[in-house]
Protein backbone atom coordinates (compact mmCIF):
# COMPACT_ATOMS: atom_id res chain seq x y z
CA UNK A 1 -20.52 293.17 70.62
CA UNK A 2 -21.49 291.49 67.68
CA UNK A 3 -23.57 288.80 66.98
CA UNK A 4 -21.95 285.52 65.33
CA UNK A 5 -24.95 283.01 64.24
CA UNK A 6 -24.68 279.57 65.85
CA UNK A 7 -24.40 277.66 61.66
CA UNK A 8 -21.26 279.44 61.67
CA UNK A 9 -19.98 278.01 64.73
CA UNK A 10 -22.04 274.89 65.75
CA UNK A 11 -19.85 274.38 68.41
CA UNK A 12 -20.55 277.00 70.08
CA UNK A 13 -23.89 276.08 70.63
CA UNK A 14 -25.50 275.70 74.07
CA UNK A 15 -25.34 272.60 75.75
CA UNK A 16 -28.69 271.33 75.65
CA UNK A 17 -28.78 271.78 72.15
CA UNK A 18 -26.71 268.49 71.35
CA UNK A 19 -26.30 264.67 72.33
CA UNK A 20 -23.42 266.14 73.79
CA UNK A 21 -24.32 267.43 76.75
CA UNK A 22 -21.76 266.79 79.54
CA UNK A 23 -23.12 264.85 83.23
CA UNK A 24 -23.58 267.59 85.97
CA UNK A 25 -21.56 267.08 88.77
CA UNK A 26 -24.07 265.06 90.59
CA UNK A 27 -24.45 262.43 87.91
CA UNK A 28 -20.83 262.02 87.78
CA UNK A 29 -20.40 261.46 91.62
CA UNK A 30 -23.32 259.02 90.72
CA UNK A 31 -21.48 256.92 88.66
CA UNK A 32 -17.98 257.21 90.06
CA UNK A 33 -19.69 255.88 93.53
CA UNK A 34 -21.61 253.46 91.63
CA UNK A 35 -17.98 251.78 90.57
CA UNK A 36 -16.43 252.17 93.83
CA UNK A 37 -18.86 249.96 94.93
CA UNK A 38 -18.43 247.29 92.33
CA UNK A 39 -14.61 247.43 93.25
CA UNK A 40 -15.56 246.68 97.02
CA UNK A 41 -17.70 244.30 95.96
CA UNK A 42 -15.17 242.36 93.62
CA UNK A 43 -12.26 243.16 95.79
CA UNK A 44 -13.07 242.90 99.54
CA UNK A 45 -9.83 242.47 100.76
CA UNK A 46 -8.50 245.40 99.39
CA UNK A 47 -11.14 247.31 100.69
CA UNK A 48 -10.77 246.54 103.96
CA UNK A 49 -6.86 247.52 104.02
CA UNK A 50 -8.17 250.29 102.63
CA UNK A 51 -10.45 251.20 105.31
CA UNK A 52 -7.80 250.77 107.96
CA UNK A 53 -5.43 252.95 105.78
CA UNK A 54 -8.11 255.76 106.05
CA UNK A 55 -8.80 255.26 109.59
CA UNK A 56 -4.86 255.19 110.82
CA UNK A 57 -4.49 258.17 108.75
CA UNK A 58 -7.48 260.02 110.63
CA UNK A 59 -6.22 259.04 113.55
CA UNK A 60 -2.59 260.18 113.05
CA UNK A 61 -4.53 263.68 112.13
CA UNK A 62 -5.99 263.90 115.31
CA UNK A 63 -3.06 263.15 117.24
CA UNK A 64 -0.91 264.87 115.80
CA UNK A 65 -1.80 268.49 117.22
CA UNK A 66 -2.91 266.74 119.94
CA UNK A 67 0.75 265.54 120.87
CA UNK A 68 2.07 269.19 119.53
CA UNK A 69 0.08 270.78 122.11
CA UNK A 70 0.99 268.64 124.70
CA UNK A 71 4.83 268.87 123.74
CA UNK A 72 4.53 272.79 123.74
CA UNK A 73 2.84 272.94 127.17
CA UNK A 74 5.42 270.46 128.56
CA UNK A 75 8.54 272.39 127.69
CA UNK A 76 6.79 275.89 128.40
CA UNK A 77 5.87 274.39 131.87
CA UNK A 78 9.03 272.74 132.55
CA UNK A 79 10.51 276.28 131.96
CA UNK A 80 7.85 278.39 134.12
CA UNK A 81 8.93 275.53 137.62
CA UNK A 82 12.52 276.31 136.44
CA UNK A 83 12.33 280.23 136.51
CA UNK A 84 10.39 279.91 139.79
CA UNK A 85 12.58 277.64 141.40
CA UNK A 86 15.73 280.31 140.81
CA UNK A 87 13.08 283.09 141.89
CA UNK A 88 12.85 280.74 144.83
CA UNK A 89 16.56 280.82 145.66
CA UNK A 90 17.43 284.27 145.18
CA UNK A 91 14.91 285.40 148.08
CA UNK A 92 16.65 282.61 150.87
């Protein structure tokens, strides 16, 4: 592989090298929590609708399967009494 020097292609350099250097992932969090904040602070209205948005939607998320499951075992049960009561009447 060969080598290409870093004057030819400053841009290549690392990024520690320059002013440039991006945030890490953790300072960015930082600073996007940092303005959420501000935004609940300026806004609290909003915030709270917000908060109920994100709690009906949890809830509807945990219902959900929860009302599924109970919907399956309804109509599987419903058809288990039904196939026993026949069973039932073809042995009188």
């Amino acid at each position: 592989m060969s080598h290409i020097p870093n004057s030819a292609m400053p841009h290549a350099g690392t990024r520690l090298n320059g002013v440039t250097a991006e945030p890490t992932l953790m300072e960015r969090a930082s600073q996007q929590a940092g303005r959420i904040a501000g935004l609940a602070r300026e806004y609290p209205r909003a915030t709270i609708a917000a908060g109920a948005a994100v709690a009906a939607g949890v809830a509807a998320a945990a219902a959900i399967p929860i009302a599924r499951a109970r919907r399956a075992g309804a109509s599987s049960g419903a058809k288990a009494k039904a196939g026993s009561a026949k069973a039932g009447s073809a042995k009188n």
